[in-house]
Protein backbone atom coordinates (compact mmCIF):
# COMPACT_ATOMS: atom_id res chain seq x y z
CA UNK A 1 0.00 0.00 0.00
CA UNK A 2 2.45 2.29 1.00
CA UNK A 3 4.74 1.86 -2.58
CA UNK A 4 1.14 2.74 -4.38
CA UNK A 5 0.99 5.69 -2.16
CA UNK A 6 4.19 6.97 -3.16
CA UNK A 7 3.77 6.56 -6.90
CA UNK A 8 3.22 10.08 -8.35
CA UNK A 9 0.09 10.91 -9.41
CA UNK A 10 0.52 12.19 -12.18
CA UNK A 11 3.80 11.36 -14.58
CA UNK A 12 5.09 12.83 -18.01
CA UNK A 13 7.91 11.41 -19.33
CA UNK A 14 10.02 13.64 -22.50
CA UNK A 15 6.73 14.64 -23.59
CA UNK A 16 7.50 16.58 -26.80
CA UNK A 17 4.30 18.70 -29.04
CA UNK A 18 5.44 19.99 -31.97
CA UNK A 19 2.48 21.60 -33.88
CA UNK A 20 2.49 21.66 -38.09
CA UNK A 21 2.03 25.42 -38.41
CA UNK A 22 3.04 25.10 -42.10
CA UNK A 23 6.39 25.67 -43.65
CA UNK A 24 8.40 25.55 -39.85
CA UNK A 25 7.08 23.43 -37.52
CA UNK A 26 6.60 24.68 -33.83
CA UNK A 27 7.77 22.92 -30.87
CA UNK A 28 5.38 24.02 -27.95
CA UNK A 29 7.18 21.28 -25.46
CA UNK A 30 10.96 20.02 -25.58
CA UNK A 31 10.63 16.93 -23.49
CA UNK A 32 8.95 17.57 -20.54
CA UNK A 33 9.58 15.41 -17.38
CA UNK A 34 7.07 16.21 -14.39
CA UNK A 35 6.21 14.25 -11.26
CA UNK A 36 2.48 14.88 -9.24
CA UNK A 37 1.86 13.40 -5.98
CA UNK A 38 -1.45 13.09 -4.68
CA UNK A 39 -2.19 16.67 -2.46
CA UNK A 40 -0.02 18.74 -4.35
CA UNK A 41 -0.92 22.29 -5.20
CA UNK A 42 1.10 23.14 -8.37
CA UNK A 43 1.42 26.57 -10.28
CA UNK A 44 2.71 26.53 -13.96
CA UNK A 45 4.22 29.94 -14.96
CA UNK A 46 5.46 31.77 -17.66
CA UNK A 47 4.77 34.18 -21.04
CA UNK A 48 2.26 33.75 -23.57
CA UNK A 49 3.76 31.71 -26.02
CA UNK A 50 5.74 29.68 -23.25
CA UNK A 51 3.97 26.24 -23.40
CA UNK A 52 2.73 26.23 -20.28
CA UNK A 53 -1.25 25.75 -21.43
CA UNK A 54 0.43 23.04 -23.79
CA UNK A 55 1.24 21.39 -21.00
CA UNK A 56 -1.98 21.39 -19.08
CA UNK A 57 -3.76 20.50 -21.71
CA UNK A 58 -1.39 17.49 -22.41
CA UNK A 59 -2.15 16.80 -18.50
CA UNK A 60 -5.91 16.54 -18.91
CA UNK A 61 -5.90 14.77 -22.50
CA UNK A 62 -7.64 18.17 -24.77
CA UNK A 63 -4.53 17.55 -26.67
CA UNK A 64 -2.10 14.77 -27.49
CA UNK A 65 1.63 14.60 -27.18
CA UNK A 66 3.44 13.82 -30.39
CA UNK A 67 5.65 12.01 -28.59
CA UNK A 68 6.59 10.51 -24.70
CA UNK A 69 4.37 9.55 -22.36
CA UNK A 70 1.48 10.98 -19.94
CA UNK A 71 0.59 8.44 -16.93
CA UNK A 72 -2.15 9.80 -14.87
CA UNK A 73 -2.62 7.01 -11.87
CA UNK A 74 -1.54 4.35 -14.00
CA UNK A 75 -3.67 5.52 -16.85
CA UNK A 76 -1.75 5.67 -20.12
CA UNK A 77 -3.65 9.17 -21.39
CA UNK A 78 -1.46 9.11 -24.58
CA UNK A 79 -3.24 6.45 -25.90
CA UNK A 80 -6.57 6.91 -25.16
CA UNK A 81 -9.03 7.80 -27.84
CA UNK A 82 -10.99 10.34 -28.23
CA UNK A 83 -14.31 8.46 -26.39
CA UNK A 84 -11.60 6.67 -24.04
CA UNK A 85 -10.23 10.36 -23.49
CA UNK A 86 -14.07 11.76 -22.48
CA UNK A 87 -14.80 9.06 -19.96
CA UNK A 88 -11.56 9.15 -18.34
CA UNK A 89 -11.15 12.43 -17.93
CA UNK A 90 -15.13 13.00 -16.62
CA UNK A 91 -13.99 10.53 -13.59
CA UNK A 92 -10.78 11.24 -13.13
CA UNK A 93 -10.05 15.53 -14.09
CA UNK A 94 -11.87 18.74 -13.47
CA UNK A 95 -11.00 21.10 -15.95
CA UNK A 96 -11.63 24.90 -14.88
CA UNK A 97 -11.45 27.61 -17.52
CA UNK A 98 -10.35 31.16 -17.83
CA UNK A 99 -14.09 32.04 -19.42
CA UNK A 100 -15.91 29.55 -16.97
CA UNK A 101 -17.62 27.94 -20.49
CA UNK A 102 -20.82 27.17 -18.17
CA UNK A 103 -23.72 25.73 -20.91
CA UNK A 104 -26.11 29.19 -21.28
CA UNK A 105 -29.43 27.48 -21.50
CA UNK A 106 -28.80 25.31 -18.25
CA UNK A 107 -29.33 26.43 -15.02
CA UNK A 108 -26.01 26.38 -12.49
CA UNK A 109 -27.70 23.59 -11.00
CA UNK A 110 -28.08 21.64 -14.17
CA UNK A 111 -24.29 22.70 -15.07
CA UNK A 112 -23.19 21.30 -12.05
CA UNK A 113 -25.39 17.73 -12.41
CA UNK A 114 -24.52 17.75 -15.95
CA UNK A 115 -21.09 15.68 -15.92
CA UNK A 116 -22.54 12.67 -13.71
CA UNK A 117 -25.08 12.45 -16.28
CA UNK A 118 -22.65 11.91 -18.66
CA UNK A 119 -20.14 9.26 -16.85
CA UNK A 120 -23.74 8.07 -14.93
CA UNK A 121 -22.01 8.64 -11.58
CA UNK A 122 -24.68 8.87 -8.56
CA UNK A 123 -28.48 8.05 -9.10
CA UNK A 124 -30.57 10.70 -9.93
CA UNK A 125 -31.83 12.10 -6.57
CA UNK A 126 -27.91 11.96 -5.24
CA UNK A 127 -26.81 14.29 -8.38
CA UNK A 128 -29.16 16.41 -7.16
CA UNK A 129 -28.14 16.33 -3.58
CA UNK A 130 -24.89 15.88 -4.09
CA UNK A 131 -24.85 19.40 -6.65
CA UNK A 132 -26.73 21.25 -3.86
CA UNK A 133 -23.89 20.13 -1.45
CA UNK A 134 -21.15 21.43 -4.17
CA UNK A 135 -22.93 24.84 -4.32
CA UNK A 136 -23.16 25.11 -0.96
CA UNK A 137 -19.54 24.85 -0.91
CA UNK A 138 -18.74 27.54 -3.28
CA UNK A 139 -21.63 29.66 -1.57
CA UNK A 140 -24.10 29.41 -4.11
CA UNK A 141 -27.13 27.32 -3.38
CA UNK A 142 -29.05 30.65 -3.33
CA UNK A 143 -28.30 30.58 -7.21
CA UNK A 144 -28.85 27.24 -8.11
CA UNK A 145 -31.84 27.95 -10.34
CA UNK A 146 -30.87 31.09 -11.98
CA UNK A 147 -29.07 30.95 -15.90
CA UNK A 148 -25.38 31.43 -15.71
CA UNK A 149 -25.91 35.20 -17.35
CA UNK A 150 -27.52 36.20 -13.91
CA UNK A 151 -24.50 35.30 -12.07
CA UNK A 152 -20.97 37.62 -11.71
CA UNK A 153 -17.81 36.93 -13.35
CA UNK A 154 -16.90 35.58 -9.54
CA UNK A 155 -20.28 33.93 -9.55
CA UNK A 156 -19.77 31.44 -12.49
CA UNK A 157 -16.22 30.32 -11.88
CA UNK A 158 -17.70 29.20 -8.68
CA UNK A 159 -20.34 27.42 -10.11
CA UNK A 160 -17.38 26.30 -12.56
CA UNK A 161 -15.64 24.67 -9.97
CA UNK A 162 -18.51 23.22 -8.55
CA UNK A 163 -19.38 21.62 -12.08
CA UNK A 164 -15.56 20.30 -12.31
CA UNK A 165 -15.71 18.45 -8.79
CA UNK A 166 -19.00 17.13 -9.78
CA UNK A 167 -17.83 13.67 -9.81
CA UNK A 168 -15.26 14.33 -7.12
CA UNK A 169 -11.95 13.53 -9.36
CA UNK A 170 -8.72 13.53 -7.90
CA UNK A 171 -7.57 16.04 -9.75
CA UNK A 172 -8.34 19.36 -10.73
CA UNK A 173 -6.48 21.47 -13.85
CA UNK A 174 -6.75 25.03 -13.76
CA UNK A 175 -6.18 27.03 -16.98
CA UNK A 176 -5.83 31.08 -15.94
CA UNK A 177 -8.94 30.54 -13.41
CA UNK A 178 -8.66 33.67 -12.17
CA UNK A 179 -7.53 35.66 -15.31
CA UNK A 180 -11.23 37.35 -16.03
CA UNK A 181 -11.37 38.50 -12.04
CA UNK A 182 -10.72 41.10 -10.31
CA UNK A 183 -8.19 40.95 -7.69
CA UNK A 184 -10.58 40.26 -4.86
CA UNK A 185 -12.30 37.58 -6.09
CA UNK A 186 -9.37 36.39 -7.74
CA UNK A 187 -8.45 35.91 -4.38
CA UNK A 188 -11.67 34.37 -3.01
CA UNK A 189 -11.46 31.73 -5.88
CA UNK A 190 -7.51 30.98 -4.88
CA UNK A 191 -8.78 30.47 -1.12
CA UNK A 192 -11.19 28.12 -2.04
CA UNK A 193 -8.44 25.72 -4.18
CA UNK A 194 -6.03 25.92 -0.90
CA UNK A 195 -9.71 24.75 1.12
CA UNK A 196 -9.68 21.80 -1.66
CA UNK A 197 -5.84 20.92 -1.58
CA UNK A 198 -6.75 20.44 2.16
CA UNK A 199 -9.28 18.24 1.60
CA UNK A 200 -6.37 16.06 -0.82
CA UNK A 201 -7.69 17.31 -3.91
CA UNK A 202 -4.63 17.73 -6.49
CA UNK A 203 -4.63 20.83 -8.45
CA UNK A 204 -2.49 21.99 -11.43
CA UNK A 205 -2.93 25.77 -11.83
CA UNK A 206 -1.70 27.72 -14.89
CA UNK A 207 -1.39 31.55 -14.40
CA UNK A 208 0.48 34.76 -15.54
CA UNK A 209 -0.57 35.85 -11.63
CA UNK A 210 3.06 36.72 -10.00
CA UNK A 211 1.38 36.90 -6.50
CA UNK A 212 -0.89 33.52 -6.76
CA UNK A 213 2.07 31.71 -8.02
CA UNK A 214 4.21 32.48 -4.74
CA UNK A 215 1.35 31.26 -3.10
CA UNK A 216 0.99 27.92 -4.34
CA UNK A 217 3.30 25.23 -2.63
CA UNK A 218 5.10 24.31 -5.83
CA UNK A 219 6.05 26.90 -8.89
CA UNK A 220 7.21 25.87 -12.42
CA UNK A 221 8.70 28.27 -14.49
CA UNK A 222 8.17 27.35 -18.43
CA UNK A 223 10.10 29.09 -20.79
CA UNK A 224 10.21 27.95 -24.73
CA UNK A 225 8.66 24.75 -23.92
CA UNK A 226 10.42 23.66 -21.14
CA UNK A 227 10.85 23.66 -17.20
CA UNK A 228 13.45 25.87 -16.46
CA UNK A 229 13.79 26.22 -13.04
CA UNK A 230 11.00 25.11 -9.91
CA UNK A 231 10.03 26.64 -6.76
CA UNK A 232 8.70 25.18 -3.45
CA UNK A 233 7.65 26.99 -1.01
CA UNK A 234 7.33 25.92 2.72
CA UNK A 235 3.54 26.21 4.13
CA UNK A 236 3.04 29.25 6.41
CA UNK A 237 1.99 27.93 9.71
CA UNK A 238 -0.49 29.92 11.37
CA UNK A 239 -0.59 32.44 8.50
């Protein structure tokens, strides 16, 4: 038990992307090596143009590597299809967008039930109950029933990250969550990942956000497609 425990939870192994662009080819990632253990709160930094949403979304399977390997608890995502990819990642990955991409024409409450319909996680009543408990976590039950458009900017990457822990996945991957914020309830959304990360929850975070990135426990710094350098930083007891 305790060798399993160990394992990272997430691996990439010289995971190279080169995209066909036309006459030159562009290599978004130069071999990428990354370890993930189960609890860990991780920031990936750097400029537009860097790689570093390449690499989250070769981390939750939206796109492939064109060559190495991505092992998410002992799942070989690389070579997963695309309905392999779907189910797997509906279980096992919360994705969390910059522009929250909450469905218009569904309340928050349906947005939140929505992906254990699809993987048919829970019975019926329990996706209910269990979507009520999620808002209530991200202080929203009051809103349940109201469209997304009636909600703040704040509001609906709330209900966002209530719809990606619908079917309580290990992991959640974080692409510029709190880029469309302001500062405050950037802040508020940050809080509630360290509340998650708490409660084991893995999280990946990209951001261009110099202060949320000293904030997380672990920084990567990407530059041209690669890790150059990492930061941890020790928890602040009693902060």
């Amino acid at each position: 038990m305790n060798t399993a425990s160990d394992a990272p939870l997430l691996r990439l192994r010289d995971v190279v992307k080169v995209y066909d662009t036309g006459e030159i080819p562009f290599t978004a990632l130069r071999g990428i090596d990354l370890d993930v253990r189960t609890g860990e709160f991780v920031g990936i930094i750097g400029k537009s143009g860097s790689g570093k949403t390449t690499l989250i979304n070769m981390i939750t399977g939206i796109d492939h590597p064109t060559s190495g390997e991505v092992m998410i608890d002992g799942t070989p995502v690389h070579q997963l299809n695309e309905n392999q990819l779907a189910r797997w990642r509906g279980r096992t990955i919360g994705v969390v967008f910059q522009f929250f991409q909450l469905l218009p024409t569904l309340t928050i409450l349906e947005n939140v039930i929505l992906p254990m319909d699809f993987c048919a996680m829970y019975s019926p009543r329990e996706r209910v109950e269990r979507a009520m408990d999620l808002l209530e976590q991200v202080e929203l039950a009051d809103q349940a029933h109201k469209l997304p458009a009636a909600l703040s900017g704040g509001q609906q990457q709330r209900a966002a990250i209530a719809r990606a822990l619908a079917n309580d996945p290990p992991i959640l991957a974080a692409d510029e969550p709190t880029g469309n914020l302001d500062s405050k309830t950037a802040d508020a959304v940050f809080g509630l990942f360290e509340r998650l990360v708490e409660q084991h929850k893995t999280i990946i975070m990209v951001t261009h956000d110099n202060d949320l990135a000293s904030r997380v426990r672990r920084a990567l710094h990407v530059v041209d497609g690669e890790i150059a350098e990492e930061h941890v930083h020790r928890p602040r007891h009693g902060a």
